[in-house]
N, C-alpha and C. Protein backbone atom coordinates (compact mmCIF):
# COMPACT_ATOMS: atom_id res chain seq x y z
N UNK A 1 2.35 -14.95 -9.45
CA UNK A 1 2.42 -14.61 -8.05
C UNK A 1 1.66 -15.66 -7.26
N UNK A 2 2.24 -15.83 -6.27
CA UNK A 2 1.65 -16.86 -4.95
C UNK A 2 1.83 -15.96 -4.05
N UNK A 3 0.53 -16.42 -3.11
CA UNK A 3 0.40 -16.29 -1.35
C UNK A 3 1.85 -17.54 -1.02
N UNK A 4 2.25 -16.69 0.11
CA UNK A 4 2.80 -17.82 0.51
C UNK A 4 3.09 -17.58 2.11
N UNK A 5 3.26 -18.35 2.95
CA UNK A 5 3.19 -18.57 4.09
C UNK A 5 5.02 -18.57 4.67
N UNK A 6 5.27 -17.18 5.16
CA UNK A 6 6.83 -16.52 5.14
C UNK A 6 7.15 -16.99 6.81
N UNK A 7 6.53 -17.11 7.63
CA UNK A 7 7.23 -17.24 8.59
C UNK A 7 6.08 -17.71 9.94
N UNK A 8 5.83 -18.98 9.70
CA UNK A 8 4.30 -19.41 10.45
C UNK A 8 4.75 -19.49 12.12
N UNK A 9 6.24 -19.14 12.48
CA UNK A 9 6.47 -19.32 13.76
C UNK A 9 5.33 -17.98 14.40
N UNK A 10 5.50 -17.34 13.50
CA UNK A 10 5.05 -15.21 14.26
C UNK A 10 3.66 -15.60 14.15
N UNK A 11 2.58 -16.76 13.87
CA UNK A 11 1.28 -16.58 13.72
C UNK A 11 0.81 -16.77 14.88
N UNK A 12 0.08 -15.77 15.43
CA UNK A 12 -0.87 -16.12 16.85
C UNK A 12 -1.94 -16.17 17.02
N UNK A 13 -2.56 -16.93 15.72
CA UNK A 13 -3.93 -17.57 15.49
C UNK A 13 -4.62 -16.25 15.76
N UNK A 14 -4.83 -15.09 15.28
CA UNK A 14 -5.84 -14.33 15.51
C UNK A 14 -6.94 -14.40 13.90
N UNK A 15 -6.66 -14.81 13.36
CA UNK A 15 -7.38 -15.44 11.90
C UNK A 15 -7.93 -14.35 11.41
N UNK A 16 -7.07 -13.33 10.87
CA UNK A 16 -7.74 -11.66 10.32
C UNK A 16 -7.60 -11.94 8.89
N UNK A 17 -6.79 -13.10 8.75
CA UNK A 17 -6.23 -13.32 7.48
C UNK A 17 -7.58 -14.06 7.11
N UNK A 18 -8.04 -15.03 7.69
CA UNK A 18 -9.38 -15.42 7.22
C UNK A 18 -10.24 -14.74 7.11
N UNK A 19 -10.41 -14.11 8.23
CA UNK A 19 -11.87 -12.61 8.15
C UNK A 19 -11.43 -12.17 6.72
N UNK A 20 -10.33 -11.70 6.16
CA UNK A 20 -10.40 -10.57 5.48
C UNK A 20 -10.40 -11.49 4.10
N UNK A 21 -10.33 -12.54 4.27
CA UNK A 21 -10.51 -13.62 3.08
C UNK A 21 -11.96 -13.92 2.72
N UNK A 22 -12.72 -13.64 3.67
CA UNK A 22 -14.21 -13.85 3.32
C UNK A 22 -15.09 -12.79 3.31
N UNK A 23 -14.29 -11.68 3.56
CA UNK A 23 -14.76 -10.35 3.09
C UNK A 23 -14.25 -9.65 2.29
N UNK A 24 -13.20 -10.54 1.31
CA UNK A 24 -13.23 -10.11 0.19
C UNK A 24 -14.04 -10.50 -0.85
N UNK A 25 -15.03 -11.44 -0.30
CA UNK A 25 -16.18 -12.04 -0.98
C UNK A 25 -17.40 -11.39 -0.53
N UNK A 26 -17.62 -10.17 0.40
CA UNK A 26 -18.42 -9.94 0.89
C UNK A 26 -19.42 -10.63 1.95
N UNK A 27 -18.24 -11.36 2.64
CA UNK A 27 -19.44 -12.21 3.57
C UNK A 27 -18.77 -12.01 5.11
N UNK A 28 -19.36 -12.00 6.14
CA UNK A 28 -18.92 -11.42 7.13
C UNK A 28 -18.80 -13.30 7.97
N UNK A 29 -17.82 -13.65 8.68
CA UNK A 29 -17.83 -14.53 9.43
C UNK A 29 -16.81 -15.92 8.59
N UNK A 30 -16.48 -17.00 9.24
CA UNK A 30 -15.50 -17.45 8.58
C UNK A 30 -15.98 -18.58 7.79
N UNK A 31 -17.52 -19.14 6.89
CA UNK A 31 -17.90 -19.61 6.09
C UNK A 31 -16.94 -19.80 4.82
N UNK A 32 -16.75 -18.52 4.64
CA UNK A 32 -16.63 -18.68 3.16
C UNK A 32 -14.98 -17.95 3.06
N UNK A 33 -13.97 -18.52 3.47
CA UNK A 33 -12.40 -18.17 3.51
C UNK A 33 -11.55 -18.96 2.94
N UNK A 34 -10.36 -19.00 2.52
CA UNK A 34 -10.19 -19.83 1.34
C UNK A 34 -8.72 -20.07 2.06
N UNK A 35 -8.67 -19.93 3.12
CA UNK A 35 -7.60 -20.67 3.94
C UNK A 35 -7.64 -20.82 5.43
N UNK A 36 -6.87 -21.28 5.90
CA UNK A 36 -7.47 -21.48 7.44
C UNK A 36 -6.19 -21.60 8.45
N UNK A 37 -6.67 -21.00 9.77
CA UNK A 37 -5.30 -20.79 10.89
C UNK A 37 -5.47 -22.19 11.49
N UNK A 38 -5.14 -23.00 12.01
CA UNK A 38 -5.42 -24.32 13.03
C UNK A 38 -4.23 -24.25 13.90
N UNK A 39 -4.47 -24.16 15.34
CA UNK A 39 -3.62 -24.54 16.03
C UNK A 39 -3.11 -25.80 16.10
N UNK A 40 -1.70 -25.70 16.59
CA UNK A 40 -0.84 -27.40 16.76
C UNK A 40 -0.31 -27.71 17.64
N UNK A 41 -1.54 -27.25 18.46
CA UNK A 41 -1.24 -27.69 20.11
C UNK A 41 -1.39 -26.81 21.42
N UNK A 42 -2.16 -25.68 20.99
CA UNK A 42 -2.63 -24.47 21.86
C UNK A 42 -1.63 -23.56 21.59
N UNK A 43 -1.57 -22.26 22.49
CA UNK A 43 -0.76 -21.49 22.91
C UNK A 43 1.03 -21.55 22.72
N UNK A 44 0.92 -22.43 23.65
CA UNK A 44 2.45 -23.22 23.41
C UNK A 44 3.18 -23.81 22.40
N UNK A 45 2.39 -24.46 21.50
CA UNK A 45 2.85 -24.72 20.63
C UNK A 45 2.89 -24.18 18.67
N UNK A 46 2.02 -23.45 19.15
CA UNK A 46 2.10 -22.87 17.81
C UNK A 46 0.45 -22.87 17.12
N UNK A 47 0.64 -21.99 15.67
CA UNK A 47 -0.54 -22.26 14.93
C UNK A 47 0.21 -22.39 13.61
N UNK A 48 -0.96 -23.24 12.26
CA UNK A 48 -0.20 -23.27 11.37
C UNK A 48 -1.07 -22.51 10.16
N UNK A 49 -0.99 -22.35 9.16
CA UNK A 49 -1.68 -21.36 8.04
C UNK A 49 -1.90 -22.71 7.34
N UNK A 50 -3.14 -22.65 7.11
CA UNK A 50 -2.98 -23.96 5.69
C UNK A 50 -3.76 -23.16 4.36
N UNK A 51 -3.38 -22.84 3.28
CA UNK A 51 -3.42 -22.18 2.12
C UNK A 51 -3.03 -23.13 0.90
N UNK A 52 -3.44 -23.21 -0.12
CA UNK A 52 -3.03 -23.76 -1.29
C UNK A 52 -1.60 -23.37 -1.56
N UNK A 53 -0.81 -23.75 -1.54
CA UNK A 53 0.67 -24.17 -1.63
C UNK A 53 1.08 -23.36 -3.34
N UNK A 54 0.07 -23.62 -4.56
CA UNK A 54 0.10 -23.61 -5.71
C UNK A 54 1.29 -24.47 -6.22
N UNK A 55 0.80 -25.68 -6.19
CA UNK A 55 1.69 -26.85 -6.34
C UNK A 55 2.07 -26.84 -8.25
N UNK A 56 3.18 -27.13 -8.76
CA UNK A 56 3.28 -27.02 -10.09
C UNK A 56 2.45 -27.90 -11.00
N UNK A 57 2.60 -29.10 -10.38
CA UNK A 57 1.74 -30.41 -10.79
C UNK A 57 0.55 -30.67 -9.65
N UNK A 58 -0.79 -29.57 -9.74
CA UNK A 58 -1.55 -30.34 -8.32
C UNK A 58 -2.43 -31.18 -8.93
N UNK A 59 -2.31 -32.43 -8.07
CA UNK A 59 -3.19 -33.06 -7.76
C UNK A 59 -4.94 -33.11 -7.80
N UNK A 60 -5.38 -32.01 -7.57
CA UNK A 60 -6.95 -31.36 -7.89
C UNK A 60 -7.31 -31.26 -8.94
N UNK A 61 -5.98 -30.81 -9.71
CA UNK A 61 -6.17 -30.45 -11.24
C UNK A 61 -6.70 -32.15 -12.27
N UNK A 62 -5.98 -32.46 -11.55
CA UNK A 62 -6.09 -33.94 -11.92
C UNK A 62 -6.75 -34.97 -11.88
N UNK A 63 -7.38 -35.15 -10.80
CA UNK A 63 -8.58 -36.02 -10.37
C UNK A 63 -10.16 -34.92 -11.13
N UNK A 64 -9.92 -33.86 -11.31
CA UNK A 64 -11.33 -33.32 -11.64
C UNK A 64 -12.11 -33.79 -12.77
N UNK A 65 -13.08 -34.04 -12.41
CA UNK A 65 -13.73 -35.16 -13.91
C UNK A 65 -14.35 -34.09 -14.85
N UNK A 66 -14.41 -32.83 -14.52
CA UNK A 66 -15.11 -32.01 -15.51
C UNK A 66 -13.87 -31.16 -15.96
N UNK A 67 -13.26 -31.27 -15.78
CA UNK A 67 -12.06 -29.81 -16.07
C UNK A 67 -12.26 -28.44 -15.40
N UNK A 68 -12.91 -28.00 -14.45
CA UNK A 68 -13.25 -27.69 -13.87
C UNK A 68 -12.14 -26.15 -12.92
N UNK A 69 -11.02 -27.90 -12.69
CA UNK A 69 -9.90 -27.05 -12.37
C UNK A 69 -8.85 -27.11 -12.86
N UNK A 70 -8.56 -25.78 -13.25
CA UNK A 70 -7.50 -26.21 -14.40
C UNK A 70 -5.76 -25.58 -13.89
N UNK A 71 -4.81 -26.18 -14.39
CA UNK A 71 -3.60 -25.72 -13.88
C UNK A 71 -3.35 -24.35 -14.21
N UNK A 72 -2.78 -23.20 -13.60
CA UNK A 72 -2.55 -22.14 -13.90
C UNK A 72 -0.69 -21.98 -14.30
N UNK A 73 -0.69 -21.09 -15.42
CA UNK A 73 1.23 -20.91 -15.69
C UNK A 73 2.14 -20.35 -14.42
N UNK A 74 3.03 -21.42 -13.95
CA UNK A 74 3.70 -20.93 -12.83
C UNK A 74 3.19 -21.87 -11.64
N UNK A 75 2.22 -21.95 -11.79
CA UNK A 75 1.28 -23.53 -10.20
C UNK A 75 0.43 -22.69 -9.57
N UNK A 76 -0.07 -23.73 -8.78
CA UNK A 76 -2.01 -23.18 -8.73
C UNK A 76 -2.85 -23.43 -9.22
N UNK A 77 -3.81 -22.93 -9.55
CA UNK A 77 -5.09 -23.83 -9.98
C UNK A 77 -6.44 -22.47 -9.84
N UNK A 78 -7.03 -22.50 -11.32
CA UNK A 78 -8.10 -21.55 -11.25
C UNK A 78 -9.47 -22.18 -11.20
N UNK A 79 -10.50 -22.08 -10.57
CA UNK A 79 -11.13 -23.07 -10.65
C UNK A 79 -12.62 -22.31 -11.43
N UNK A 80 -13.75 -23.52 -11.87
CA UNK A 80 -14.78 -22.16 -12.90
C UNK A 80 -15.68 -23.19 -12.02
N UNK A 81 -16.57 -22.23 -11.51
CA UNK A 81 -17.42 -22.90 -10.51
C UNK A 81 -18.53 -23.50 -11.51
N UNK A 82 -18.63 -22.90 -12.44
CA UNK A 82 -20.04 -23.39 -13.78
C UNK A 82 -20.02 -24.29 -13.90
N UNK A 83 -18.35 -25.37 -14.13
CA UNK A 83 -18.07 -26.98 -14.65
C UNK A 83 -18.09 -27.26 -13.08
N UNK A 84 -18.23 -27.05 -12.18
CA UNK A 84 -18.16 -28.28 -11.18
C UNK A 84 -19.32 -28.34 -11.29
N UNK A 85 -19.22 -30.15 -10.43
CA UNK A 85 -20.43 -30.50 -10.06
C UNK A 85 -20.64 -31.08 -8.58
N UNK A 86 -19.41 -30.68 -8.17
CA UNK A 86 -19.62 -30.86 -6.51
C UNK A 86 -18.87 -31.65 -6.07
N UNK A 87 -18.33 -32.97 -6.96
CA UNK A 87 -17.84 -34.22 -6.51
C UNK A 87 -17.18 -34.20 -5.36
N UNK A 88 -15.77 -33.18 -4.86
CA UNK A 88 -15.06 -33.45 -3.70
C UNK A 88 -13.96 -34.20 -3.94
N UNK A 89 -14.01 -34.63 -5.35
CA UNK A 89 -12.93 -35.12 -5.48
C UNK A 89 -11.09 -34.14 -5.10
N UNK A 90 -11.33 -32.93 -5.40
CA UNK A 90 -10.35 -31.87 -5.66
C UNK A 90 -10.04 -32.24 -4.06
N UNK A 91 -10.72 -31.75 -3.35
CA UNK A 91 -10.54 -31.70 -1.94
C UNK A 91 -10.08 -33.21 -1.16
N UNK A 92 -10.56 -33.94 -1.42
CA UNK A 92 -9.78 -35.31 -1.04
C UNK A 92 -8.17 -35.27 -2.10
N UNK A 93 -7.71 -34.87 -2.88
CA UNK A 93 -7.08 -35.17 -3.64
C UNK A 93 -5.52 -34.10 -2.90
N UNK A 94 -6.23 -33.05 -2.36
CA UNK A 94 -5.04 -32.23 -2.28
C UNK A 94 -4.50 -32.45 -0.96
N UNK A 95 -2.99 -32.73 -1.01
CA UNK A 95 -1.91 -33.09 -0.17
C UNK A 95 -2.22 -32.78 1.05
N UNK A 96 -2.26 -31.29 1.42
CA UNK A 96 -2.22 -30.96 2.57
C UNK A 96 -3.69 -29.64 2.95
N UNK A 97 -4.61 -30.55 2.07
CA UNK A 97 -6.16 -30.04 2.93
C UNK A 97 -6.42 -28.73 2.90
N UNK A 98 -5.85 -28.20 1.93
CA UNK A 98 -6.14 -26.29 1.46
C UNK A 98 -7.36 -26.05 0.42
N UNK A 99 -8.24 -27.32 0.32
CA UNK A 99 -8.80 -27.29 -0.49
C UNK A 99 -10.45 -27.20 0.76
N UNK A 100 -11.08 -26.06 0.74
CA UNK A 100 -12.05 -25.81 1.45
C UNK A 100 -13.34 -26.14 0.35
N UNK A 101 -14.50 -26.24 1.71
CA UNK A 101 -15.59 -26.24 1.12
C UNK A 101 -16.84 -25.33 1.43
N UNK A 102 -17.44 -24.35 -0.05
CA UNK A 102 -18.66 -23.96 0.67
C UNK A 102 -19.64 -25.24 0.45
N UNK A 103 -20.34 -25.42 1.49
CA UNK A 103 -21.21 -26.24 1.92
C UNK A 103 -23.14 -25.67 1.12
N UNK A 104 -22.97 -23.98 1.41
CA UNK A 104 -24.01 -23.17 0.08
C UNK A 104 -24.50 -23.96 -0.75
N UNK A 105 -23.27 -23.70 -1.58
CA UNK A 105 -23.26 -24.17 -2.81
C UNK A 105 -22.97 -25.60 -3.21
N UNK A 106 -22.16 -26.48 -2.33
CA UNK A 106 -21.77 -27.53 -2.55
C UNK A 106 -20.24 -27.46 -3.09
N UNK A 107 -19.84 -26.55 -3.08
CA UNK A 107 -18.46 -26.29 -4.73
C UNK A 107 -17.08 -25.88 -3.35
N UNK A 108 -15.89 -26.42 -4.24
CA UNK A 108 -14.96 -25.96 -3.37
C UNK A 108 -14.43 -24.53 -3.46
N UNK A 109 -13.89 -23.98 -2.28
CA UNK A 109 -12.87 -22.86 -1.99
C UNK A 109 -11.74 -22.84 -2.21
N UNK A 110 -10.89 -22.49 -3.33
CA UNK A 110 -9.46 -22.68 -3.38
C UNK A 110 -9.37 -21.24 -3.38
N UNK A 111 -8.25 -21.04 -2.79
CA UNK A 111 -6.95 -19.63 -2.60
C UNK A 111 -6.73 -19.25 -4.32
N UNK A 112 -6.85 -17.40 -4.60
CA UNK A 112 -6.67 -17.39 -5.59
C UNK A 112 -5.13 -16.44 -5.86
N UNK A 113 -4.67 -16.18 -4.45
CA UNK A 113 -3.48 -16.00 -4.28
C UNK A 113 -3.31 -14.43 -4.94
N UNK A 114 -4.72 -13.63 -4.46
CA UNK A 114 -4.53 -12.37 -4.48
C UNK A 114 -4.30 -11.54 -3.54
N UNK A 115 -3.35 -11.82 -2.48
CA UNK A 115 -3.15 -11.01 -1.53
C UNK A 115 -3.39 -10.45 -0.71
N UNK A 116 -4.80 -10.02 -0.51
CA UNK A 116 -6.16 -9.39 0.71
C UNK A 116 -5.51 -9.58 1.81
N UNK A 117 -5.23 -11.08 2.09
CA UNK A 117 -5.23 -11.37 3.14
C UNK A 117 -3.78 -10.76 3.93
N UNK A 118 -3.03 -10.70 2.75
CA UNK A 118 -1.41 -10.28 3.35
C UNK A 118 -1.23 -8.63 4.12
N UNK A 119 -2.36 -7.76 3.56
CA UNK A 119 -2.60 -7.00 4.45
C UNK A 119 -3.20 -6.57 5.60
N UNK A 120 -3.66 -7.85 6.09
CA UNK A 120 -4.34 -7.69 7.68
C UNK A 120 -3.38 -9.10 8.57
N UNK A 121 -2.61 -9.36 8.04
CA UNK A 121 -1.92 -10.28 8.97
C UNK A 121 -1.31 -8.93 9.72
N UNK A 122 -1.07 -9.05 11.25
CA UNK A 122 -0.50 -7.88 11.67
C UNK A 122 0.96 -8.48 12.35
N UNK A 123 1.70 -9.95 11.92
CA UNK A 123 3.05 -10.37 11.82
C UNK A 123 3.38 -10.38 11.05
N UNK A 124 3.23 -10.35 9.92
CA UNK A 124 3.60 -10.69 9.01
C UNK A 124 3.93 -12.23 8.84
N UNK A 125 3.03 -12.93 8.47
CA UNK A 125 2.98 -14.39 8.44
C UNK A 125 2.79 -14.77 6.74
N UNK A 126 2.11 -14.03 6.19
CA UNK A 126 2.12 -13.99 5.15
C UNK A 126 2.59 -13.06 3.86
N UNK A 127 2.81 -13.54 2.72
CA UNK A 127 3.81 -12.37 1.60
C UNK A 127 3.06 -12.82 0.27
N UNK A 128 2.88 -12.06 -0.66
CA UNK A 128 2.74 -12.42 -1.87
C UNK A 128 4.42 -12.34 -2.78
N UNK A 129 4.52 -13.33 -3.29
CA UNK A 129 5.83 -14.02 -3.78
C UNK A 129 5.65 -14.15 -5.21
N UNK A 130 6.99 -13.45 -6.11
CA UNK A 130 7.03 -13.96 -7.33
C UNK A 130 7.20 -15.32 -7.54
N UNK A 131 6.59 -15.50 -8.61
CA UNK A 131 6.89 -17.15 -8.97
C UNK A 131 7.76 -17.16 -10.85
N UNK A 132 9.03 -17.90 -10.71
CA UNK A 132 9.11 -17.89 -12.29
C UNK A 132 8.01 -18.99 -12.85
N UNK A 133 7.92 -17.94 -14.07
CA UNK A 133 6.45 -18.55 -14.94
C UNK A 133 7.54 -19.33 -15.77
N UNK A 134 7.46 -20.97 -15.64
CA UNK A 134 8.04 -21.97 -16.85
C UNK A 134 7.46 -22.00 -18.07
C-alpha cells in the first residue's frame, strides 16, 4: 500500500494532513510531518502535496552509505533511524524533495504510507492505494 496524492486540484492548503502527520508521532505543531502542503502561487493558483511518491527504484535507497534505507516490496523505502548517521545524502538524492528533515535529531522524515493522514484531509486529496507487490 501507498499514500498517494488522488486529486491535488481539491487541496486548499489547510495542512490537517500535516497536523495529523505529526501527531501521529505525538508532537503537536508542524516540526515533525513527513509530508508537506506548499502553495504554487497563492490562492489562485493552487497548492501542491509533496509526499514520498514510493518510487520502485528510489534514489535514497541508493546513495545511503549505511543501509540505512532500505527498498521496501512494491516501492518506498523503510528507513532504521539506528544506521543513520545524518549525512543528508537521502534528502538531496530524492527527485522531488519528500524527503524531510528532523533537525532534533539530525535524521530524515520519510512518509511511511500509513494513512493517518488520509483521514483528516476534508477533500479528499489524498487515498491509500494498492500497489502490485513484484
Amino acid at each position: 500500500m501507498r499514500l498517494a496524492v488522488v486529486d491535488a486540484d481539491k487541496c486548499v492548503g489547510c495542512q490537517s494532513c500535516m497536523f495529523a502527520c505529526a501527531r501521529r508521532l505525538g508532537v503537536c505543531g508542524l516540526s515533525k510531518t513527513s509530508l508537506w502542503v506548499r502553495s504554487v502561487g497563492g490562492m489562485s493558483r493552487g497548492f501542491t502535496v509533496i509526499v514520498c511518491r514510493a518510487c520502485e527504484d528510489p534514489p535514497c535507497a541508493k546513495v545511503c552509505p549505511t543501509g540505512a534505507i532500505k527498498t521496501k516490496k512494491g516501492g518506498g523505502v523503510r528507513h532504521t533511524s539506528s544506521q543513520c548517521i545524518g549525512c543528508g545524502h537521502c534528502a538531496t538524492a530524492c527527485l522531488i524533495g519528500a524527503i524531510f528533515w528532523d533537525h532534533e535529531v539530525n535524521k530524515p522524515m520519510i512518509c511511511v504510507h500509513c494513512g493517518y493522514c488520509v483521514d483528516y484531509c476534508p477533500h479528499g486529496v489524498l487515498d491509500i492505494e494498492e500497489r502490485e507487490v513484484k
